[in-house]
PDB file of N, CA and C in Angstrom:
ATOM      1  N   UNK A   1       0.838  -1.172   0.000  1.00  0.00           N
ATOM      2  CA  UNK A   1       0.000   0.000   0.000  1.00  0.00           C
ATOM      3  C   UNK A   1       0.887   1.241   0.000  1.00  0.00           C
ATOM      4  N   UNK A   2       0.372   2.204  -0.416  1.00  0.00           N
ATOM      5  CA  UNK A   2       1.187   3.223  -1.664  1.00  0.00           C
ATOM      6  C   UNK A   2       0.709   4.585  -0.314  1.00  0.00           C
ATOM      7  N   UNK A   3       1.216   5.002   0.513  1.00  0.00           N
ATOM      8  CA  UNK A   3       0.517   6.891   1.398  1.00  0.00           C
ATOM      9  C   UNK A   3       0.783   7.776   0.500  1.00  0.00           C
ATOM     10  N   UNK A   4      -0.024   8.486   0.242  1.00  0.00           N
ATOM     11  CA  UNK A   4       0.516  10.084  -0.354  1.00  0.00           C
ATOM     12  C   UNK A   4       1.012  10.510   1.230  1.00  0.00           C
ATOM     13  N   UNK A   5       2.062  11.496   0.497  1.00  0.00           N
ATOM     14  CA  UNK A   5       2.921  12.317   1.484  1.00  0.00           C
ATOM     15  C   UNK A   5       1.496  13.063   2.816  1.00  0.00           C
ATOM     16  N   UNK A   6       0.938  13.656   2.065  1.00  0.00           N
ATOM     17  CA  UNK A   6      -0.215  14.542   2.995  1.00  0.00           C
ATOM     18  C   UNK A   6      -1.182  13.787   4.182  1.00  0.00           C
ATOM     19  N   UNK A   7      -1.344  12.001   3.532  1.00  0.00           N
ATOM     20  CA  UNK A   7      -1.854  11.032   4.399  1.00  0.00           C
ATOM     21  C   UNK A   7      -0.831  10.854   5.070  1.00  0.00           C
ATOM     22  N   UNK A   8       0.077  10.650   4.999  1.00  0.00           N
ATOM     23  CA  UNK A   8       1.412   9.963   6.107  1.00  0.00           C
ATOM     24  C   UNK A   8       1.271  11.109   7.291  1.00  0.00           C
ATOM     25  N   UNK A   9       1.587  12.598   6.863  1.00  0.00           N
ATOM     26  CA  UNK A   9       1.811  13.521   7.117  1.00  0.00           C
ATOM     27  C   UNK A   9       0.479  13.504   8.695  1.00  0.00           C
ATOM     28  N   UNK A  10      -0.915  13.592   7.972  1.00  0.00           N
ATOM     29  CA  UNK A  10      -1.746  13.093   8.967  1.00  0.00           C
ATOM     30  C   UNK A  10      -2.043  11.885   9.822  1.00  0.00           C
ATOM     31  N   UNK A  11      -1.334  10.972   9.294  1.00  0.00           N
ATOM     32  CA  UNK A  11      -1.233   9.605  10.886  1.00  0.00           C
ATOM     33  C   UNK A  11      -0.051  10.091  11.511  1.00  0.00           C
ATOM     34  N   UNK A  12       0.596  10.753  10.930  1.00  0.00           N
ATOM     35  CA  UNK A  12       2.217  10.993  12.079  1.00  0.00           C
ATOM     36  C   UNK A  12       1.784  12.181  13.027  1.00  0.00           C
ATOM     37  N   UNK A  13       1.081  13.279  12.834  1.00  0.00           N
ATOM     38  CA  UNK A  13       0.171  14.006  13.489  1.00  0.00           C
ATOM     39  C   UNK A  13      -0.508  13.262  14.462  1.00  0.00           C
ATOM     40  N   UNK A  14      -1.250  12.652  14.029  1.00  0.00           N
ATOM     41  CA  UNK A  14      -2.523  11.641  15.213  1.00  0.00           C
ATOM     42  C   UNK A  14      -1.634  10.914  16.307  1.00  0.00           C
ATOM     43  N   UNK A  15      -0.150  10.265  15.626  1.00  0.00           N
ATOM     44  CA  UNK A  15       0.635   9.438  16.260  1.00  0.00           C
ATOM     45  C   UNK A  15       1.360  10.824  17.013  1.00  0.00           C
ATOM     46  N   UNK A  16       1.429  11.562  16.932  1.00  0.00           N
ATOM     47  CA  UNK A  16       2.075  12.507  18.191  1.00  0.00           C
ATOM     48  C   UNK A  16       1.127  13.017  19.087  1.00  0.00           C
ATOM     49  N   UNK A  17       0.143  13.327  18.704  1.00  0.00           N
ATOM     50  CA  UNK A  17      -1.228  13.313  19.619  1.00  0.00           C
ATOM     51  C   UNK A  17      -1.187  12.365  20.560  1.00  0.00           C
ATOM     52  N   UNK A  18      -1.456  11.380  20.209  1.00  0.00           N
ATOM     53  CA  UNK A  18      -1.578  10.157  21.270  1.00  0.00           C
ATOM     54  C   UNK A  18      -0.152  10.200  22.233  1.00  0.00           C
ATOM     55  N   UNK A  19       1.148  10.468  21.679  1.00  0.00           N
ATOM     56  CA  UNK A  19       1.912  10.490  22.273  1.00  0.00           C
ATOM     57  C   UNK A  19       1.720  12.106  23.561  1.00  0.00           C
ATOM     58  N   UNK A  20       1.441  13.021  23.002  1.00  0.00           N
ATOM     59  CA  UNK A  20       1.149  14.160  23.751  1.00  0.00           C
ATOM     60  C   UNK A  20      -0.100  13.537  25.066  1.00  0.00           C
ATOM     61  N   UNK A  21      -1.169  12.937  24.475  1.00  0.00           N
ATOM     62  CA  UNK A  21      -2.205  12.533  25.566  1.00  0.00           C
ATOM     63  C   UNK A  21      -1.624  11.657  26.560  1.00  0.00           C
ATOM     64  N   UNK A  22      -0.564  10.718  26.427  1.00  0.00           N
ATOM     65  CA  UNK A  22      -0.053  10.089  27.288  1.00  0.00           C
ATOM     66  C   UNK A  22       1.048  10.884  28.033  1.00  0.00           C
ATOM     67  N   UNK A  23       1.452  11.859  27.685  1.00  0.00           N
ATOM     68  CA  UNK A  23       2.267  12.780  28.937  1.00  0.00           C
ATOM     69  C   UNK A  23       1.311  13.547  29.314  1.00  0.00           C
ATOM     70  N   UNK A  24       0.278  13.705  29.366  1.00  0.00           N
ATOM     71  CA  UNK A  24      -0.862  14.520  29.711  1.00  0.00           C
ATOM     72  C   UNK A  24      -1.840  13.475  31.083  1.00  0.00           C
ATOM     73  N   UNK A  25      -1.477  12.511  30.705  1.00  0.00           N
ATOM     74  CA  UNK A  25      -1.851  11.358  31.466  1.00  0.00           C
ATOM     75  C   UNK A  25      -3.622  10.530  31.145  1.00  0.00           C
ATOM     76  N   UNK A  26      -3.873  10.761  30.092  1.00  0.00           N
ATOM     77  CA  UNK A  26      -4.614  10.334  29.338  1.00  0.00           C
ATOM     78  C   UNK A  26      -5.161   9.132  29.991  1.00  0.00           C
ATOM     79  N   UNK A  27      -6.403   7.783  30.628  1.00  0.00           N
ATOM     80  CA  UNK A  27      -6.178   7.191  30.721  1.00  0.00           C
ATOM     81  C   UNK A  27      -5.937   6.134  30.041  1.00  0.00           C
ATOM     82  N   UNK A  28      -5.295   4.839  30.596  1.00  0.00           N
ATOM     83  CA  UNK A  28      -4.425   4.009  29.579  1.00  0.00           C
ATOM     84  C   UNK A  28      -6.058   3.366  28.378  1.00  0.00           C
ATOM     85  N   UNK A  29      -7.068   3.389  28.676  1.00  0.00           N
ATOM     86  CA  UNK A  29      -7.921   2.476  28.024  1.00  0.00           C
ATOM     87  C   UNK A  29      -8.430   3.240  26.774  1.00  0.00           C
ATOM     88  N   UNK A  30      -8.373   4.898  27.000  1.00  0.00           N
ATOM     89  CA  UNK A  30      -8.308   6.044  25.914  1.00  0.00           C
ATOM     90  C   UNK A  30      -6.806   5.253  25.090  1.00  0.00           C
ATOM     91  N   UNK A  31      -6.003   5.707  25.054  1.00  0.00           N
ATOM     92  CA  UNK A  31      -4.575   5.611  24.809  1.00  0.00           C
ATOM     93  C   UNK A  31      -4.922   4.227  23.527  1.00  0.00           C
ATOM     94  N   UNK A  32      -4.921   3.528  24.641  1.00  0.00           N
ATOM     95  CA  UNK A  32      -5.376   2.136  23.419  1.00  0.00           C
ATOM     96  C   UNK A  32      -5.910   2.123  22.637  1.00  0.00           C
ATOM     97  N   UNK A  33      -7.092   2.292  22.666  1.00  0.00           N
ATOM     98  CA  UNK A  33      -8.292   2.657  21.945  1.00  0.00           C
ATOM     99  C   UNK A  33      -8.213   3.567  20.770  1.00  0.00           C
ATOM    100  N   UNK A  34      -7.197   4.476  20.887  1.00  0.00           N
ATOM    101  CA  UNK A  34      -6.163   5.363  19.980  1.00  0.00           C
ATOM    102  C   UNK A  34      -5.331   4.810  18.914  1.00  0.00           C
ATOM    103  N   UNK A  35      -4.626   4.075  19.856  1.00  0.00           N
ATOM    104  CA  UNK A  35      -3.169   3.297  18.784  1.00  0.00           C
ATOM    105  C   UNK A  35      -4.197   2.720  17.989  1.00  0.00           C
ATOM    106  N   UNK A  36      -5.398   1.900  18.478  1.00  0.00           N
ATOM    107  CA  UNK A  36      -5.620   1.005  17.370  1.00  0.00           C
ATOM    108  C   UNK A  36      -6.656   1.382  16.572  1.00  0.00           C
ATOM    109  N   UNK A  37      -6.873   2.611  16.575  1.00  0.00           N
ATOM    110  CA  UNK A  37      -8.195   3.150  15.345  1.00  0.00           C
ATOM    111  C   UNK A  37      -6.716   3.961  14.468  1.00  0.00           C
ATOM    112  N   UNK A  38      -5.875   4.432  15.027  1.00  0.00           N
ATOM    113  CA  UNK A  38      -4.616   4.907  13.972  1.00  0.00           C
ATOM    114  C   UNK A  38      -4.433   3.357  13.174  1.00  0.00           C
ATOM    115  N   UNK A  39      -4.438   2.343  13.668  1.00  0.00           N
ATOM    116  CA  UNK A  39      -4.356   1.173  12.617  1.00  0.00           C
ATOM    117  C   UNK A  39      -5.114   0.769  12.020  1.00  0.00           C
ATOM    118  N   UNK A  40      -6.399   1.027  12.675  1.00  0.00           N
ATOM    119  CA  UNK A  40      -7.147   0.555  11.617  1.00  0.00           C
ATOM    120  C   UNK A  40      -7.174   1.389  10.195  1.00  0.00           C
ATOM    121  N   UNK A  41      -7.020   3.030  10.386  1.00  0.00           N
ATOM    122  CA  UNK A  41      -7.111   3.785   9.629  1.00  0.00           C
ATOM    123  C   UNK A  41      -5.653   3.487   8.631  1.00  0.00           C
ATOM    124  N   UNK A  42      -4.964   3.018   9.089  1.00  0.00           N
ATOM    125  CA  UNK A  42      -3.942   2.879   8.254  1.00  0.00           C
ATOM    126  C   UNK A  42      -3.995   1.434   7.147  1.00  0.00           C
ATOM    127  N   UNK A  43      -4.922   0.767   7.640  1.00  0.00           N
ATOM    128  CA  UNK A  43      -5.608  -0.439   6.865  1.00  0.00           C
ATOM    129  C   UNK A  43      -5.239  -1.789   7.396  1.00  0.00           C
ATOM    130  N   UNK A  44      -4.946  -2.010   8.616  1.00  0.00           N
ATOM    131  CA  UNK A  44      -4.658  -3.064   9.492  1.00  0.00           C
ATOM    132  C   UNK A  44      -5.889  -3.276   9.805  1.00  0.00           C
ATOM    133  N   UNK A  45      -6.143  -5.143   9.335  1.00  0.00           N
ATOM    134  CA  UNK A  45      -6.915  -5.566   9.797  1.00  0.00           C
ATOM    135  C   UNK A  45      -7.275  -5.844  11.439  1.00  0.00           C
ATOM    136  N   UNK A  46      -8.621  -6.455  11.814  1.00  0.00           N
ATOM    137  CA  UNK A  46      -8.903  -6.424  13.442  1.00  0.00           C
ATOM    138  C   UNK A  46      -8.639  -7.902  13.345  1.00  0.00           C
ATOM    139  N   UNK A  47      -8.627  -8.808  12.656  1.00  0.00           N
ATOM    140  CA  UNK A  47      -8.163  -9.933  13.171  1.00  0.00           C
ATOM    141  C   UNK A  47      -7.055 -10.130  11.868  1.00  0.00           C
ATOM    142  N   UNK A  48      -6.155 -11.239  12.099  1.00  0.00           N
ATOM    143  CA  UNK A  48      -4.743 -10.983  12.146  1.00  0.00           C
ATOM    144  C   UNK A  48      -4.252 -12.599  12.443  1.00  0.00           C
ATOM    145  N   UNK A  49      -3.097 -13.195  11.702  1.00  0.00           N
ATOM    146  CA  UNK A  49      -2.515 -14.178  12.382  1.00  0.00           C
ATOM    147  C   UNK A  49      -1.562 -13.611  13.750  1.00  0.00           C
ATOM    148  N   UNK A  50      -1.497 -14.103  14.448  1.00  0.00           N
ATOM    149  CA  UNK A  50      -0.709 -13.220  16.267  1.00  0.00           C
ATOM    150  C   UNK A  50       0.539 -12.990  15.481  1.00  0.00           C
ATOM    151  N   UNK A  51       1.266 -13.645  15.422  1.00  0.00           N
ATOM    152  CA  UNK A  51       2.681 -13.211  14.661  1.00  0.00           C
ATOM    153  C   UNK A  51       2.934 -13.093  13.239  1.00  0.00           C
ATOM    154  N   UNK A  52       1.936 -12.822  12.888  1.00  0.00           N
ATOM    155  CA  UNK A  52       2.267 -12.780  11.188  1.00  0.00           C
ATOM    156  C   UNK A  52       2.351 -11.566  10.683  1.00  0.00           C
ATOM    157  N   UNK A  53       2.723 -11.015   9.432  1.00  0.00           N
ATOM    158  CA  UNK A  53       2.930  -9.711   9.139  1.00  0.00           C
ATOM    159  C   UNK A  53       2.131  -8.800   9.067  1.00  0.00           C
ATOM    160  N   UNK A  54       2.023  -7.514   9.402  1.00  0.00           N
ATOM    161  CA  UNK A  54       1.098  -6.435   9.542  1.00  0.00           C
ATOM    162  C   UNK A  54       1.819  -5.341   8.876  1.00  0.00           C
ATOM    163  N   UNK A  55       0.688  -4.936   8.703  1.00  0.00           N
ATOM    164  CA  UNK A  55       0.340  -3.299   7.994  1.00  0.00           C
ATOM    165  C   UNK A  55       1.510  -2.096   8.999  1.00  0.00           C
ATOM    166  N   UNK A  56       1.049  -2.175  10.072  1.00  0.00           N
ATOM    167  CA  UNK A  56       1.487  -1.505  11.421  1.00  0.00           C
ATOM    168  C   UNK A  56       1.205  -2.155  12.456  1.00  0.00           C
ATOM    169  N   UNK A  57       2.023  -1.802  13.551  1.00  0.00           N
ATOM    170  CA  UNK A  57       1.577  -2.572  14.621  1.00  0.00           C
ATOM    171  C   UNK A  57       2.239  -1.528  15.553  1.00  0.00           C
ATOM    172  N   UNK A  58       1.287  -0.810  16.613  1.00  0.00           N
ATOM    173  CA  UNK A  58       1.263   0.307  17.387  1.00  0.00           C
ATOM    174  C   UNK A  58       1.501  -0.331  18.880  1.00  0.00           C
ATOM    175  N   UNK A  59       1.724  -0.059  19.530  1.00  0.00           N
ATOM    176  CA  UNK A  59       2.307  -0.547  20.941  1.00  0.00           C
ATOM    177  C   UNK A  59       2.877   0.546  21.831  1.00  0.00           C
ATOM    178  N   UNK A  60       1.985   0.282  22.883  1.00  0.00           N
ATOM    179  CA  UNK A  60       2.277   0.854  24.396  1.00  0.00           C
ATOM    180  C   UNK A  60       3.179   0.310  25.084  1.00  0.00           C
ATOM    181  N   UNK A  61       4.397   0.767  24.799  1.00  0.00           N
ATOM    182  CA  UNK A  61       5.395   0.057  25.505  1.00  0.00           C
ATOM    183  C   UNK A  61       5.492   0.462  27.667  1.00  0.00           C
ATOM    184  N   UNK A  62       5.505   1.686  27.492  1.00  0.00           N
ATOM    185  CA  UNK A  62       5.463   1.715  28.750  1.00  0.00           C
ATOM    186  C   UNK A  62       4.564   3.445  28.631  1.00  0.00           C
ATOM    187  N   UNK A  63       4.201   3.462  30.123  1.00  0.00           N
ATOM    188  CA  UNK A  63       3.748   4.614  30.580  1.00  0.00           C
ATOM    189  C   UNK A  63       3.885   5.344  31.847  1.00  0.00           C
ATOM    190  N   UNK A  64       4.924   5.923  32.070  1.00  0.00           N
ATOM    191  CA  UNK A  64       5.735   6.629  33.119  1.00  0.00           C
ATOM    192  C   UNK A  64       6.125   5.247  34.073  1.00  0.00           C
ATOM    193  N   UNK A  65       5.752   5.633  35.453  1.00  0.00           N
ATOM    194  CA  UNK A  65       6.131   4.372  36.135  1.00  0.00           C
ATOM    195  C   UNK A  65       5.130   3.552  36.552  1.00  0.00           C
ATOM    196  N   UNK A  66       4.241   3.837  35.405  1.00  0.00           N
ATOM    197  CA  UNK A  66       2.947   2.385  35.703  1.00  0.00           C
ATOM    198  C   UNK A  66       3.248   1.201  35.706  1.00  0.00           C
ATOM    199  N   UNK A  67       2.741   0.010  36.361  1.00  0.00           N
ATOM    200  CA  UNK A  67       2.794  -1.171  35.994  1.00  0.00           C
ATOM    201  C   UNK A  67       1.278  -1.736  36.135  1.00  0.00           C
ATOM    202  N   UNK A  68       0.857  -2.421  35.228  1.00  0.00           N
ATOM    203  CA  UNK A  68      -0.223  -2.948  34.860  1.00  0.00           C
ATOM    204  C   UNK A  68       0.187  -4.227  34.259  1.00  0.00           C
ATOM    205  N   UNK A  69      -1.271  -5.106  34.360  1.00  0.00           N
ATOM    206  CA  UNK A  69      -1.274  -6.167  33.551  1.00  0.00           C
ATOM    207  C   UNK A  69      -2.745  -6.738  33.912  1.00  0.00           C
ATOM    208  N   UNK A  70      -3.406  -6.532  32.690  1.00  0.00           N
ATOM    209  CA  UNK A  70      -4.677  -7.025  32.399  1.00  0.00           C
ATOM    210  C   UNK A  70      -4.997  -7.852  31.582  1.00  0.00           C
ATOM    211  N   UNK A  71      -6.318  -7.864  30.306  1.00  0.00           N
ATOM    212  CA  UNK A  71      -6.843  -8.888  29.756  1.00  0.00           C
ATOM    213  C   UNK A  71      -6.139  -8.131  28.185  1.00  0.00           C
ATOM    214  N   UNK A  72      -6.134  -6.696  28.486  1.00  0.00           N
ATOM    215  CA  UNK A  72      -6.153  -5.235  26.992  1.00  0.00           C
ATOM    216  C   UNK A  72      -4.747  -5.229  27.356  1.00  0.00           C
ATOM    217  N   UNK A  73      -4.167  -5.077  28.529  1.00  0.00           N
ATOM    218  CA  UNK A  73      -2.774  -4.176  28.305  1.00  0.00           C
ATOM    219  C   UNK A  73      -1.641  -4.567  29.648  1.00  0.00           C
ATOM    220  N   UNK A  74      -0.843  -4.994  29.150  1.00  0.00           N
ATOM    221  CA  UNK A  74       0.091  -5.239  30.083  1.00  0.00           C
ATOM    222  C   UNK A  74       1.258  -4.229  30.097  1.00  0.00           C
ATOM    223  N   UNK A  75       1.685  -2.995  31.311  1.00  0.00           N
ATOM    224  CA  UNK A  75       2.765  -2.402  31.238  1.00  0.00           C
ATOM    225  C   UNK A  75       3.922  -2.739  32.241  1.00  0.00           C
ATOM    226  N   UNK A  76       5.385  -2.581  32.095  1.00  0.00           N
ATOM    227  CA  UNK A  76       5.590  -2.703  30.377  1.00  0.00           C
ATOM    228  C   UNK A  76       5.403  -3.529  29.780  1.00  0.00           C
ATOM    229  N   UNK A  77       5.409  -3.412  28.082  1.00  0.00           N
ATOM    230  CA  UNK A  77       4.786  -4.376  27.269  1.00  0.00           C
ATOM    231  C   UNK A  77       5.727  -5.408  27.581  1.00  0.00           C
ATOM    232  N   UNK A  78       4.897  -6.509  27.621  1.00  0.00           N
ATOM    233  CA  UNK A  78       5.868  -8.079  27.913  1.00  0.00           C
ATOM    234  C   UNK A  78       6.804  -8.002  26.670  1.00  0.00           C
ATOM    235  N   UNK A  79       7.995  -8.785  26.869  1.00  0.00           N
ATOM    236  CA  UNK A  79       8.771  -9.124  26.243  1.00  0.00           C
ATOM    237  C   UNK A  79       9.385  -7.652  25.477  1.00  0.00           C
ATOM    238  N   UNK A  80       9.335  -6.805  26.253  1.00  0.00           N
ATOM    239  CA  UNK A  80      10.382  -5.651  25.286  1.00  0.00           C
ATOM    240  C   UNK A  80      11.631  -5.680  25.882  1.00  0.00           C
ATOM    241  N   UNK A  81      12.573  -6.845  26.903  1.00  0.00           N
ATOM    242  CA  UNK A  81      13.283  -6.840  27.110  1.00  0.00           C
ATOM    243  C   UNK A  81      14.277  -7.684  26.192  1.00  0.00           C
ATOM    244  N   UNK A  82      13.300  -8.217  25.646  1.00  0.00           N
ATOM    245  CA  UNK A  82      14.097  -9.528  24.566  1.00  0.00           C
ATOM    246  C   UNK A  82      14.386  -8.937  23.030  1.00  0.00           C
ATOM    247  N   UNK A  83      13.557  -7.519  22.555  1.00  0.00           N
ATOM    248  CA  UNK A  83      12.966  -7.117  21.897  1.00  0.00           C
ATOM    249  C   UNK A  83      14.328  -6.127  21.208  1.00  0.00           C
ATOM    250  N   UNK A  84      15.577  -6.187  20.776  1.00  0.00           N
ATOM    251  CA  UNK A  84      16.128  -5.248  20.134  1.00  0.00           C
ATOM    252  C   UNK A  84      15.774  -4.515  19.275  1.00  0.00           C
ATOM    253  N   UNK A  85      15.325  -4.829  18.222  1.00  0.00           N
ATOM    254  CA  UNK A  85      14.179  -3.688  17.634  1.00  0.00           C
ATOM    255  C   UNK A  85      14.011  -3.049  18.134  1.00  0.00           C
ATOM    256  N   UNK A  86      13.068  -3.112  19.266  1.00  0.00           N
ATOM    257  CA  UNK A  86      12.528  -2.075  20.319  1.00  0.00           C
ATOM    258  C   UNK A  86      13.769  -1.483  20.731  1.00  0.00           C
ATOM    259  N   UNK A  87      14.406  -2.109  21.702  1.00  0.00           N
ATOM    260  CA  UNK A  87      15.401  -1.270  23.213  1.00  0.00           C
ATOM    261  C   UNK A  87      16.597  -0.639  22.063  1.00  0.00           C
ATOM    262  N   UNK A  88      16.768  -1.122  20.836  1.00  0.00           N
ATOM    263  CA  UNK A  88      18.014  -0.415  20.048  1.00  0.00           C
ATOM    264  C   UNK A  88      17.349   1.164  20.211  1.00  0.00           C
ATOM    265  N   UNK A  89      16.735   1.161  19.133  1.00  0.00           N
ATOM    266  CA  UNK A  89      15.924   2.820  18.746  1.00  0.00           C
ATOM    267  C   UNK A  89      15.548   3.796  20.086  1.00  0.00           C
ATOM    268  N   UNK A  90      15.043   2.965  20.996  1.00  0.00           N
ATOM    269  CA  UNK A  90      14.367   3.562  22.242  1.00  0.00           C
ATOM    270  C   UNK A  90      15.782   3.992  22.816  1.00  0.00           C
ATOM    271  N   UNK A  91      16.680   3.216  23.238  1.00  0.00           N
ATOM    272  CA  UNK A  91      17.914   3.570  23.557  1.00  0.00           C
ATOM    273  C   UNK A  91      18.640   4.861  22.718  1.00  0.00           C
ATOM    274  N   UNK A  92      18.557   5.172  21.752  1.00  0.00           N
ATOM    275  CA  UNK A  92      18.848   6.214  21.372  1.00  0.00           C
ATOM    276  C   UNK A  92      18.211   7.393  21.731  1.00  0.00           C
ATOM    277  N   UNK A  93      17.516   7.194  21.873  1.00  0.00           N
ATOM    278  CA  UNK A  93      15.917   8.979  22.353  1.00  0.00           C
ATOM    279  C   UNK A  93      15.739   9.189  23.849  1.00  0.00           C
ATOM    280  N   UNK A  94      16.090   7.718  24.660  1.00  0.00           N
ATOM    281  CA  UNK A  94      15.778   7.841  25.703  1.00  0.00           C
ATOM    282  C   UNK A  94      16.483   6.638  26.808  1.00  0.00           C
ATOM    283  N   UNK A  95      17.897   6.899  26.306  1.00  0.00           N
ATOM    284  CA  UNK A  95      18.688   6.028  27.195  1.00  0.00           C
ATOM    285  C   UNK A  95      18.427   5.659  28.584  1.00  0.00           C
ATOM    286  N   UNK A  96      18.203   7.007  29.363  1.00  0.00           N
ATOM    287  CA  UNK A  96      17.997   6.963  30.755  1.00  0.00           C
ATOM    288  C   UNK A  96      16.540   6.303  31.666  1.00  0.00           C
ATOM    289  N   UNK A  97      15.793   6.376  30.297  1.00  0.00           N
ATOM    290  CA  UNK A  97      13.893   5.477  30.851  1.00  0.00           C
ATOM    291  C   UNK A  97      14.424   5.154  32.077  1.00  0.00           C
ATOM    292  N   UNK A  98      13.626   4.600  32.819  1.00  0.00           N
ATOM    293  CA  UNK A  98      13.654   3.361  33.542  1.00  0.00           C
ATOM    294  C   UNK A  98      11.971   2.913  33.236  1.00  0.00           C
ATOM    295  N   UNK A  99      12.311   1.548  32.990  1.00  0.00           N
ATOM    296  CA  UNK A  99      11.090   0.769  32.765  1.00  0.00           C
ATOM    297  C   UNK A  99      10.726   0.091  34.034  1.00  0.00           C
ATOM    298  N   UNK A 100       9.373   0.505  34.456  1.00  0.00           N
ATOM    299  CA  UNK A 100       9.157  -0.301  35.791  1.00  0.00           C
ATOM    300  C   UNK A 100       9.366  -1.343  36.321  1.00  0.00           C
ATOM    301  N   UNK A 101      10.496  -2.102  36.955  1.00  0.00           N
ATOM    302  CA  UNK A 101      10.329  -3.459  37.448  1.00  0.00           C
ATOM    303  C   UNK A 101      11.383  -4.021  36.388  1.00  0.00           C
ATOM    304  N   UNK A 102      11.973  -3.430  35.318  1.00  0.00           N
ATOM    305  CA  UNK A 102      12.844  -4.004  34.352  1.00  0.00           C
ATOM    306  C   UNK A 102      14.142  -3.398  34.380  1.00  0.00           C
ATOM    307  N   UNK A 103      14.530  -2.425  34.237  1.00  0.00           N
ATOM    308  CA  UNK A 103      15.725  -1.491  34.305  1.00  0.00           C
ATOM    309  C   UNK A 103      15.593   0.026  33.548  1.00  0.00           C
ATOM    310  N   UNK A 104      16.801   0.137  33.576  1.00  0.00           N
ATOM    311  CA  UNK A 104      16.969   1.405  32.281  1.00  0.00           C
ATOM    312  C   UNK A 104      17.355   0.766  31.213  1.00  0.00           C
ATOM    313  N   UNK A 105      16.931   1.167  29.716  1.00  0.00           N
ATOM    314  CA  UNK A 105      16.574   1.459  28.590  1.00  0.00           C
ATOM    315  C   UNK A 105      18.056   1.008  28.111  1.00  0.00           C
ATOM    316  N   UNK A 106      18.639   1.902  28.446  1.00  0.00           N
ATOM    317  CA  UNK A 106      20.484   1.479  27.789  1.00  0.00           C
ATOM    318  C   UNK A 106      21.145   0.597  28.177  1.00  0.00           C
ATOM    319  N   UNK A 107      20.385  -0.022  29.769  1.00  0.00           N
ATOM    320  CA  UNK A 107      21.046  -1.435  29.998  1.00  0.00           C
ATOM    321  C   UNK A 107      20.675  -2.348  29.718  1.00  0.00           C
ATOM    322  N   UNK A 108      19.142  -2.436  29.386  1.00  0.00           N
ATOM    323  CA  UNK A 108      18.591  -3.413  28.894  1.00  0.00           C
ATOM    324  C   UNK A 108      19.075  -3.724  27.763  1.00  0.00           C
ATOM    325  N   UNK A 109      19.213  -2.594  26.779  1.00  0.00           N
ATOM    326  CA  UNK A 109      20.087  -2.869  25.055  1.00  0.00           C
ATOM    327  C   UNK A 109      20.747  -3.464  25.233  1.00  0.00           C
ATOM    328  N   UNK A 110      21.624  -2.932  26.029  1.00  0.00           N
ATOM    329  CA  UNK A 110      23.212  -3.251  26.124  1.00  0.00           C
ATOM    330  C   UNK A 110      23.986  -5.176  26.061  1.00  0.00           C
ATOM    331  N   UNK A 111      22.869  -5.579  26.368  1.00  0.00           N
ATOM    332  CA  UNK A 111      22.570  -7.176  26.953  1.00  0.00           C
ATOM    333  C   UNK A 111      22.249  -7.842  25.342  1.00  0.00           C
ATOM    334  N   UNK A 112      21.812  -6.709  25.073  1.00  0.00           N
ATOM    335  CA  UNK A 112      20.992  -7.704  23.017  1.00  0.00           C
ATOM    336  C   UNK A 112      22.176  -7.505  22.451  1.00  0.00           C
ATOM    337  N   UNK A 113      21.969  -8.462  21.287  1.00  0.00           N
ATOM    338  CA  UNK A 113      23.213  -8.428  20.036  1.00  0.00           C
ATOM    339  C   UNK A 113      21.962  -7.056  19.018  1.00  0.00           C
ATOM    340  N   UNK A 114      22.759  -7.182  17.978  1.00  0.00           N
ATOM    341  CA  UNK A 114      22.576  -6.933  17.114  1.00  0.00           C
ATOM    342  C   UNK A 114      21.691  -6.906  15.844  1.00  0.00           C
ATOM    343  N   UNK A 115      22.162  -8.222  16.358  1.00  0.00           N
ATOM    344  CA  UNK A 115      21.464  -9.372  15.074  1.00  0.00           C
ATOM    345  C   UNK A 115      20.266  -8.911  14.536  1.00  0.00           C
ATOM    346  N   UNK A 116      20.035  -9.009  13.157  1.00  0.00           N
ATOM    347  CA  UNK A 116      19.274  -8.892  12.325  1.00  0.00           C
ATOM    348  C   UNK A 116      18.392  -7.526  12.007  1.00  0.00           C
ATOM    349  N   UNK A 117      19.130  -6.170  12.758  1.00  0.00           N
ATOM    350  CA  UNK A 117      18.942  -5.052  13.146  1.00  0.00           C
ATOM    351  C   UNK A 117      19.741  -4.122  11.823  1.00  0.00           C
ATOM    352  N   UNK A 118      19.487  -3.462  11.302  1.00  0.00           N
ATOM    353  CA  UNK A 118      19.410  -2.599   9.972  1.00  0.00           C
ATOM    354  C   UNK A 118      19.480  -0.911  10.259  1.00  0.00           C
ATOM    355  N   UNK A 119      20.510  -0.437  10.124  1.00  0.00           N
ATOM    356  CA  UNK A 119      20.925   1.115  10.354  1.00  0.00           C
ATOM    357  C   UNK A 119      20.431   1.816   9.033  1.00  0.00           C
ATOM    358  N   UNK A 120      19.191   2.322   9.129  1.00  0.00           N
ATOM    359  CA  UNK A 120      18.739   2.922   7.753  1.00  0.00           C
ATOM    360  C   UNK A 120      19.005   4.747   7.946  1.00  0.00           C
TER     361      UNK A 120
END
């Protein structure tokens, strides 16, 4: 699927919104409810193989020093410690995090390889 510049332009808008409502302290069930109408709008289906490829895939990784874990949302998101993808990039913007109950952000990286990770 093909964005004109002016559509991109408006989900990256919406996607800083949501990011603004969550330092605003938004509650988490708003927040959600957010990421995933930005996906749907982006043309991500509502059902989905669990690990199979997507359109986008939006994620609440953490939210200040909450910890939660429900049926909708577990913070922090499970498994972003295993997750280089994640802790590489995040580690750059925001070395110092501390993720509730997990560590800081740059030590957690620090522990992942590399592997299969792409410097674009």
């Amino acid at each position: 699927m093909r964005w004109e510049a002016q559509e991109a332009r408006r989900h990256l808008a919406r996607a800083a919104a949501v990011a603004r409502a969550a330092a605003a302290r938004v509650p988490r069930p708003a927040l959600l409810e957010e990421l995933k109408t930005i996906e749907k709008a982006m043309g991500r289906p509502e059902s989905h193989a669990h690990w199979g490829p997507r359109i986008i895939d939006l994620d609440l990784l953490a939210l200040g020093i909450e910890r939660s874990s429900d049926q909708r949302l577990t913070l922090p998101h499970p498994g972003i410690v295993e997750r280089n993808f994640v802790l590489y990039p995040l580690a750059e913007i925001a070395p110092d995090l501390d993720l509730p109950g997990l560590g800081r952000v740059a030590d957690l990286a620090a522990v992942l390889t590399t592997e299969g990770l792409t410097v674009l």
